[in-house]
Protein backbone atom coordinates (compact mmCIF):
# COMPACT_ATOMS: atom_id res chain seq x y z
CA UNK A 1 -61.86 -72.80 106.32
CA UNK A 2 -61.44 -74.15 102.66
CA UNK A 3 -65.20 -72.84 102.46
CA UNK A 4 -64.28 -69.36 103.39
CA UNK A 5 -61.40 -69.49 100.88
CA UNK A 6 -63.73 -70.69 97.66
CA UNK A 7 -65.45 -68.21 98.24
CA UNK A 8 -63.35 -65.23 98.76
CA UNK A 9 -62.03 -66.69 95.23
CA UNK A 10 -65.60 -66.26 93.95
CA UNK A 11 -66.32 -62.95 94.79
CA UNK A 12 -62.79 -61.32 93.97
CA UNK A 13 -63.65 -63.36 90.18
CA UNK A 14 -66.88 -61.96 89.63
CA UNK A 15 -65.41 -58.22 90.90
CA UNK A 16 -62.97 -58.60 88.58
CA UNK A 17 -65.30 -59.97 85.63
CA UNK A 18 -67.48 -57.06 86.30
CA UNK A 19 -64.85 -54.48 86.30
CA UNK A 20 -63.92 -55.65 82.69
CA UNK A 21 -67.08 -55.37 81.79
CA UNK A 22 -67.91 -52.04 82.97
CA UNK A 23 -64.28 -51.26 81.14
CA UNK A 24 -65.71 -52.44 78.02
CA UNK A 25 -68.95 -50.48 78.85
CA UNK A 26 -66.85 -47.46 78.61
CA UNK A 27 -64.65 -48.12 75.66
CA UNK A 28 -68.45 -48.54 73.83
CA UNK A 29 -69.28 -44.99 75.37
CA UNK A 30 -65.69 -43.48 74.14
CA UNK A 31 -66.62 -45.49 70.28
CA UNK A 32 -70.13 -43.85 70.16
CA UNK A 33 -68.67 -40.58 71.36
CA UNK A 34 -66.04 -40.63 68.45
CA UNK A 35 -68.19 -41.73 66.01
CA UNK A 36 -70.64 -39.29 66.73
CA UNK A 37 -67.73 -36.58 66.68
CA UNK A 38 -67.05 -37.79 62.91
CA UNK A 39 -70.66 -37.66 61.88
CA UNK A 40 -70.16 -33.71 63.06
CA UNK A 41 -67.22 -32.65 61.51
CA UNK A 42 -68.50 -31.90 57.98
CA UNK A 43 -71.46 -29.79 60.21
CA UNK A 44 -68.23 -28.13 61.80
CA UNK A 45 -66.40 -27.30 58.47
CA UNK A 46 -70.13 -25.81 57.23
CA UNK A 47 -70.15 -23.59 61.09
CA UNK A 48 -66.38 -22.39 59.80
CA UNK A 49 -67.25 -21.72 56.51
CA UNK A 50 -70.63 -19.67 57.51
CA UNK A 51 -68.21 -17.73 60.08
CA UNK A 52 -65.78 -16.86 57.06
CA UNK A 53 -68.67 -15.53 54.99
CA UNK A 54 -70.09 -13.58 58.17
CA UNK A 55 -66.87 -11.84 58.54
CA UNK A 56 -66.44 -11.08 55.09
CA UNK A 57 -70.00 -9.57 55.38
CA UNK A 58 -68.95 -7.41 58.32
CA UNK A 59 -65.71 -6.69 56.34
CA UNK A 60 -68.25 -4.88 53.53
CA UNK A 61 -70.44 -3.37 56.41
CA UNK A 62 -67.14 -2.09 58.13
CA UNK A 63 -66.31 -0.45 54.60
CA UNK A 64 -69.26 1.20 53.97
CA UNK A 65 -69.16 3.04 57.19
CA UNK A 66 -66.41 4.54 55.52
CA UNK A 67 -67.75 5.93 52.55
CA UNK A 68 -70.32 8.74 53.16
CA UNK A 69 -73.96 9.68 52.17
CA UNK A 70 -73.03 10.15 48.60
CA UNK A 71 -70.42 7.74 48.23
CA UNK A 72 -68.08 8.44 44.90
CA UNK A 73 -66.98 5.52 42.87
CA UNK A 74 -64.14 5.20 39.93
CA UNK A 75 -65.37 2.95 37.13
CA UNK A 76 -62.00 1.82 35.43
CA UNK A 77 -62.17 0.80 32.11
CA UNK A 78 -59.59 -0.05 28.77
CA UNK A 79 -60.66 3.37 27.53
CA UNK A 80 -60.44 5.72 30.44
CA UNK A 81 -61.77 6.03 34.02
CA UNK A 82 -65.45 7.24 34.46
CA UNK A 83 -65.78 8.64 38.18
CA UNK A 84 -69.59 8.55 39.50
CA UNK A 85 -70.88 9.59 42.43
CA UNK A 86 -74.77 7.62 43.65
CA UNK A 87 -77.56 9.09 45.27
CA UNK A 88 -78.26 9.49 48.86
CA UNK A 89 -82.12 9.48 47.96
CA UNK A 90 -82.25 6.07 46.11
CA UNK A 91 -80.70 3.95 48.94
CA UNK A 92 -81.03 0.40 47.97
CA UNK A 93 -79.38 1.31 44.37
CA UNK A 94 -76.66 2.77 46.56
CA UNK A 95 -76.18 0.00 48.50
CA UNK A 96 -76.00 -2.79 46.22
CA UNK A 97 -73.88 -1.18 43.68
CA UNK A 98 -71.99 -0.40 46.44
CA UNK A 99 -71.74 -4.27 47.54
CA UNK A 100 -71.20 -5.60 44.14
CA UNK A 101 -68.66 -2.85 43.43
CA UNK A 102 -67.00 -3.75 46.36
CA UNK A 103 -67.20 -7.84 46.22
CA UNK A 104 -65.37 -7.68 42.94
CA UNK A 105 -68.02 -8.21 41.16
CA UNK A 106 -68.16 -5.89 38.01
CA UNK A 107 -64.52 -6.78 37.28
CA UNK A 108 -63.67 -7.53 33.80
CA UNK A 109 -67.38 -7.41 32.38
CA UNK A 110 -67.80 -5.61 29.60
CA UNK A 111 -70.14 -2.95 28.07
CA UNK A 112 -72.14 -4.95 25.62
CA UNK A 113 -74.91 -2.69 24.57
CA UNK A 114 -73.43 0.80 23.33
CA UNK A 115 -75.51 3.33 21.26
CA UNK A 116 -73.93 6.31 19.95
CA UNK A 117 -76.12 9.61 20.82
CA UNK A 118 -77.99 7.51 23.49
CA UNK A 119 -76.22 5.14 26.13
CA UNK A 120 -73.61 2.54 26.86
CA UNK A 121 -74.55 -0.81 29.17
CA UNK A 122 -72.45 -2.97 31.51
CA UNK A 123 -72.51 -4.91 34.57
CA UNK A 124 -73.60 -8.31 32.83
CA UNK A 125 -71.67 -11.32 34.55
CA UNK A 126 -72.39 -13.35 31.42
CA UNK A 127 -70.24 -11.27 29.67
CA UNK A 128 -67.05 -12.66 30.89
CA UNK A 129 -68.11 -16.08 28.97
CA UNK A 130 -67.86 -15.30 25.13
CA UNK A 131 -69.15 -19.05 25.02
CA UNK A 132 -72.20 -17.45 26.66
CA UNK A 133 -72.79 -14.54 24.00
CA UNK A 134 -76.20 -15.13 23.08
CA UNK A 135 -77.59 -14.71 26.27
CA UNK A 136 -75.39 -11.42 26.81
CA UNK A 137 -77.82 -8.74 28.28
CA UNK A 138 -79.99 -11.34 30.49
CA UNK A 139 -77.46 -11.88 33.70
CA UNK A 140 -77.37 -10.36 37.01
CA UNK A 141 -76.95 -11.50 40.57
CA UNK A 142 -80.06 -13.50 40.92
CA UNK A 143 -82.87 -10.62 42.17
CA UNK A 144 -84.22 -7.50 41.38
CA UNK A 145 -84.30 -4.18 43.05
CA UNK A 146 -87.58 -2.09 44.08
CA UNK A 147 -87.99 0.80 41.51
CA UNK A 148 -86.52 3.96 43.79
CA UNK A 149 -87.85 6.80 40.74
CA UNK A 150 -87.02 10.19 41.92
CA UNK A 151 -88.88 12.67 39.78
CA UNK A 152 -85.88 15.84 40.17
CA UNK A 153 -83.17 13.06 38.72
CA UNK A 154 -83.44 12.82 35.35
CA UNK A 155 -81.49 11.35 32.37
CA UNK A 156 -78.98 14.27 32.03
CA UNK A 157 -75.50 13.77 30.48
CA UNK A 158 -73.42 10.93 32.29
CA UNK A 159 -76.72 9.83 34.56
CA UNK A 160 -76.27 6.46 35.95
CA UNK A 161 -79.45 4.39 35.94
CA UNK A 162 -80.18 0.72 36.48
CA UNK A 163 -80.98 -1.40 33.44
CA UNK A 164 -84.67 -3.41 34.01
CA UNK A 165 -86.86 -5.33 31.88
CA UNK A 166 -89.32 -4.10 29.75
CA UNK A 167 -93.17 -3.09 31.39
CA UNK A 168 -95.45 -6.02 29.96
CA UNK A 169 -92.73 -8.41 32.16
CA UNK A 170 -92.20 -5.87 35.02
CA UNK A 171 -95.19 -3.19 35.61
CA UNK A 172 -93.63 -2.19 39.40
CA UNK A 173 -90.27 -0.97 37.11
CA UNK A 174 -87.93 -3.47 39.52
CA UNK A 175 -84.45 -2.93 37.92
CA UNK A 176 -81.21 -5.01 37.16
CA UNK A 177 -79.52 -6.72 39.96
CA UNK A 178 -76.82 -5.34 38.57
CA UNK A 179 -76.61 -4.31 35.25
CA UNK A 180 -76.21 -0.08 35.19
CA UNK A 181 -76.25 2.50 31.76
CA UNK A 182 -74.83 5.44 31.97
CA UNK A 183 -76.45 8.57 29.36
CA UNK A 184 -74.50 9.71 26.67
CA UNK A 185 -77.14 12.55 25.14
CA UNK A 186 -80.10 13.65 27.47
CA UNK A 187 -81.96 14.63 24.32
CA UNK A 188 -82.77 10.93 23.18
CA UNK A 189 -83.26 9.82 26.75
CA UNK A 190 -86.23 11.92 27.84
CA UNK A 191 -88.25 9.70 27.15
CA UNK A 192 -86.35 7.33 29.83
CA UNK A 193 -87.57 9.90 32.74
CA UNK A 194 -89.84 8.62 34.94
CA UNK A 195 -89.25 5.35 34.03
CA UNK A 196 -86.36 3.59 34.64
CA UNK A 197 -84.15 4.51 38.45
CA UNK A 198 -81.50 7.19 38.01
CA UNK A 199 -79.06 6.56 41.30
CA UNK A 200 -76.30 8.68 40.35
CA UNK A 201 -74.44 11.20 38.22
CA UNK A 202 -71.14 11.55 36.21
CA UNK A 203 -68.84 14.07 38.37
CA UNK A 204 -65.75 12.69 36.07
CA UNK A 205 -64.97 11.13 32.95
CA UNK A 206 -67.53 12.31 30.21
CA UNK A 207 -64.83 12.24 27.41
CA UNK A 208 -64.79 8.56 28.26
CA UNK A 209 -68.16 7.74 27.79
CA UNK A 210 -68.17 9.91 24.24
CA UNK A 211 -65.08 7.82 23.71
CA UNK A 212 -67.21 4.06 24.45
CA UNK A 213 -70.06 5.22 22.83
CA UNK A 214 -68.53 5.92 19.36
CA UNK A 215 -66.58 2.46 19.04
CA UNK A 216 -67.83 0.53 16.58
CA UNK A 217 -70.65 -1.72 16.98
CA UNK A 218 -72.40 -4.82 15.67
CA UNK A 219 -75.99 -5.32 14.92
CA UNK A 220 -76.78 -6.20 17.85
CA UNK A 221 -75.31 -3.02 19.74
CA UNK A 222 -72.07 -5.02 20.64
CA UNK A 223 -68.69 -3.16 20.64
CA UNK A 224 -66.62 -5.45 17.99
CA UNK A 225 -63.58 -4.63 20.32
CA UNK A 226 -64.66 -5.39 23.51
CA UNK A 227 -64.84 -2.61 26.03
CA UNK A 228 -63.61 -3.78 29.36
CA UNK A 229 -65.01 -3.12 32.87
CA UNK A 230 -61.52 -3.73 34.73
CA UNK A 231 -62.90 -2.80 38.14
CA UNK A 232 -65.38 -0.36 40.31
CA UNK A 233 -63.81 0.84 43.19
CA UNK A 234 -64.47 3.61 45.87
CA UNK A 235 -62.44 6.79 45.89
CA UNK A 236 -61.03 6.74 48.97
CA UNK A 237 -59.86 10.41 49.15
CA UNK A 238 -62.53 11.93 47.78
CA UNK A 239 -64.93 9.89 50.05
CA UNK A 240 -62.64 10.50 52.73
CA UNK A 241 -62.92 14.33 52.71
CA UNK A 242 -66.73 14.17 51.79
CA UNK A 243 -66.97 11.58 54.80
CA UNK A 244 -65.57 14.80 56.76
CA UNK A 245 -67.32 17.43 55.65
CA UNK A 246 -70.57 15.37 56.45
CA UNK A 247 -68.99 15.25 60.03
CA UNK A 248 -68.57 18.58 60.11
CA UNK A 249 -71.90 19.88 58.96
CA UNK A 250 -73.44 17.34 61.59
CA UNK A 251 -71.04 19.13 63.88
CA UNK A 252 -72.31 22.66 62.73
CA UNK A 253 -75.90 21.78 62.75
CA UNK A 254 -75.22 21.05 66.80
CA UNK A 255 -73.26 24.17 67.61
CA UNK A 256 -74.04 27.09 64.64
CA UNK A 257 -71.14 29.06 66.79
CA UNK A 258 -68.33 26.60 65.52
CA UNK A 259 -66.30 28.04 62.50
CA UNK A 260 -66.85 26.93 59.16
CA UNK A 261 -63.64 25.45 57.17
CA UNK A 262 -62.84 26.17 53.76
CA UNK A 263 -63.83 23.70 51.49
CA UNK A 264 -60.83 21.58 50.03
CA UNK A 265 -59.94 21.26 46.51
CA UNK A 266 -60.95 18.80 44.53
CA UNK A 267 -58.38 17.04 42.53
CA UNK A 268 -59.02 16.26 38.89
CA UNK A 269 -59.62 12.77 37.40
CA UNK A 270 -56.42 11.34 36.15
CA UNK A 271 -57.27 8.90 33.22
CA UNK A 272 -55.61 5.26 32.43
CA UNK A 273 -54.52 5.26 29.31
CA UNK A 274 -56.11 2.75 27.41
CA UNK A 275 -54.96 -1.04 27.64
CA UNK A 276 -54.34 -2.66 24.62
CA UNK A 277 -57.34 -3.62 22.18
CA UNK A 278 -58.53 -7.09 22.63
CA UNK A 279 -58.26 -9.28 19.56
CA UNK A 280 -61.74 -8.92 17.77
CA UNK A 281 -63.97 -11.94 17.87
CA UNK A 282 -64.95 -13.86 14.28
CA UNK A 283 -67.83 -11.41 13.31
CA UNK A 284 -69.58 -11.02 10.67
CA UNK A 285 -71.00 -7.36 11.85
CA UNK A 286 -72.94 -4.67 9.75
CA UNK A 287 -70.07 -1.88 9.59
CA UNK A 288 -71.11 1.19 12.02
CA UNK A 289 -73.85 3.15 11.90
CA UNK A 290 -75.51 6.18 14.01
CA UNK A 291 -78.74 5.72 15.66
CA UNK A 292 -80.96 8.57 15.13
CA UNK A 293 -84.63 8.72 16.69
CA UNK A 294 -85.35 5.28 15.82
CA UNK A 295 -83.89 4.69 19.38
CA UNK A 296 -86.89 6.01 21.02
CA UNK A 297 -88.31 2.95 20.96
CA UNK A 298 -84.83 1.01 22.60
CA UNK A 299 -85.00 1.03 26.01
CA UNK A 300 -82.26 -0.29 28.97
C-alpha cells in the first residue's frame, strides 16, 4: 500500500514540475512575442507616416479634379496679384506647377532675376535663405521636366515659361523643377521661341509685372528690395465656372439639341495693395540701369 502511495506522490510531482515548466515555456513565448512587437513599432510609426503622406497625395489628386483643363492660378505678390492661366497642351508643366502651387511651395520666394524690357524670374526655394544668396538661381525641387515646346505658344506679353539650363548642359531643353519667368516685352524674347516651354499666359495682372520689372536692380539682376512671392493659389471661382462650362460642352458634344447657356461674366482682378517694402540688404549695387539688346544673349 505505502508503494502505491510513493508513487502516486511521484507522478502528481513530476505533473506538477512539468506544468511549471510548460508555464515558463509560455511566459518565454509571450517575452519573444513582445520583444518582437518592440522591434516593429518604429516599422509601424514609418506604415503611419507613409499613410499620412498617401492621403495628403490623394488630398492634391482630389483637388485637381477640381480645377479644369486650363486651370487659372493667382500669383500673389508685395506688388500686386498676377492671375495666369496654364496650358492644357503642355500637361506635365501643368501638373507640377499645379502640385507645387498647391503644396505651398512657391510661398514667400522671391523674384531674383528681373530685367526691365525682357522678364522677371521666381520660384527658387533658395531664395528664402539670404545666407544662401550666392547660389540664388540654381534651386528647384530636385528633377527636371521633359521639354513640352509648342510651336503656336510663343513669348507674347505676360507668357509664362519654365526657366532651364543653358544647351551645352541640357541639349533635350528639360526645364526648371520649378523655377517659372513670366515676359515682360515679346520684342526681346523672340529669340526665346522655340526654345525654352511656354505653359501658360497672363489673363490678369500685366500692370504688375511692368510694376516688378522696373524696380531697381543690382548687377546681378537682383531686385535691391526684395520682391515677394507670398503664395500661388487656384482661383476657385473662376475654375469653378470654367470647370462647368467644360461640363457643359462635354454635355453639348453628346446631345447638339441641348440649349446653349450664356456665358458668365468674368469678374476683374482685384489687386493687393502692396505690403510694406522689406528692409534692403547691405549692398553695394551698381544704381539701375535699362537693358537694351545686349539681353539677347541672357537667357532663363
Amino acid at each position: 500500500m505505502k508503494r502505491y502511495l510513493t508513487l502516486a506522490v511521484l507522478v502528481l510531482l513530476a505533473a506538477s514540475c512539468g506544468c511549471r515548466h510548460g508555464k515558463q515555456d509560455g511566459d518565454g513565448a509571450a517575452a519573444d512575442s513582445l520583444a518582437t512587437e518592440t522591434a516593429q513599432k518604429p516599422e509601424g510609426k514609418s506604415r503611419a507616416a507613409k499613410t499620412t503622406a498617401k492621403a495628403d497625395t490623394v488630398s492634391l489628386t482630389n483637388y485637381k479634379n477640381r480645377l479644369p483643363q486650363e486651370p487659372i492660378f493667382d500669383i500673389v505678390t508685395s506688388m500686386g496679384t498676377i492671375r495666369v492661366k496654364l496650358y492644357k497642351d503642355t500637361p506635365k508643366h501643368r501638373d507640377n506647377f499645379t502640385k507645387l502651387a498647391l503644396s505651398h511651395f512657391y510661398d514667400d520666394v522671391l523674384f531674383h532675376r528681373v530685367i526691365d524690357g525682357f522678364i522677371i524670374q521666381g520660384g527658387d526655394p533658395f531664395t528664402r535663405d539670404t545666407s544662401r544668396v550666392e547660389e540664388w538661381g540654381e534651386g528647384g525641387p530636385g528633377y527636371t521636366i521633359d521639354a513640352e515646346i509648342v510651336p503656336k505658344h510663343r513669348h507674347q506679353r505676360g507668357a509664362l515659361a519654365a526657366a532651364r539650363r543653358g544647351n551645352l548642359a541640357n541639349p533635350m531643353k528639360e526645364s526648371s523643377g520649378s523655377q517659372f519667368y513670366l515676359v515682360q516685352d515679346s520684342t526681346n524674347c523672340k529669340h526665346l521661341n522655340g526654345e525654352y516651354t511656354v505653359f501658360g499666359e497672363t489673363i490678369g495682372g500685366l500692370n504688375v509685372i511692368d510694376r516688378i520689372a522696373r524696380v531697381q536692380t543690382d548687377r546681378l539682376d537682383r531686385p535691391v528690395r526684395p520682391v515677394v512671392i507670398r503664395r500661388i493659389r487656384p482661383n476657385d471661382q473662376l475654375n469653378k465656372r470654367a470647370l462647368e462650362e467644360e461640363r457643359r460642352a462635354q454635355e453639348m458634344a453628346l446631345n447638339p439639341f441641348l440649349e446653349e447657356s450664356a456665358p458668365s461674366k468674368e469678374p476683374e482682378i482685384i489687386e493687393e495693395e502692396p505690403a510694406a517694402e522689406v528692409q534692403p540688404q547691405a549692398d553695394t549695387a551698381a544704381p539701375r540701369r535699362r537693358v537694351k539688346h545686349r539681353i539677347t544673349t541672357k537667357k532663363p
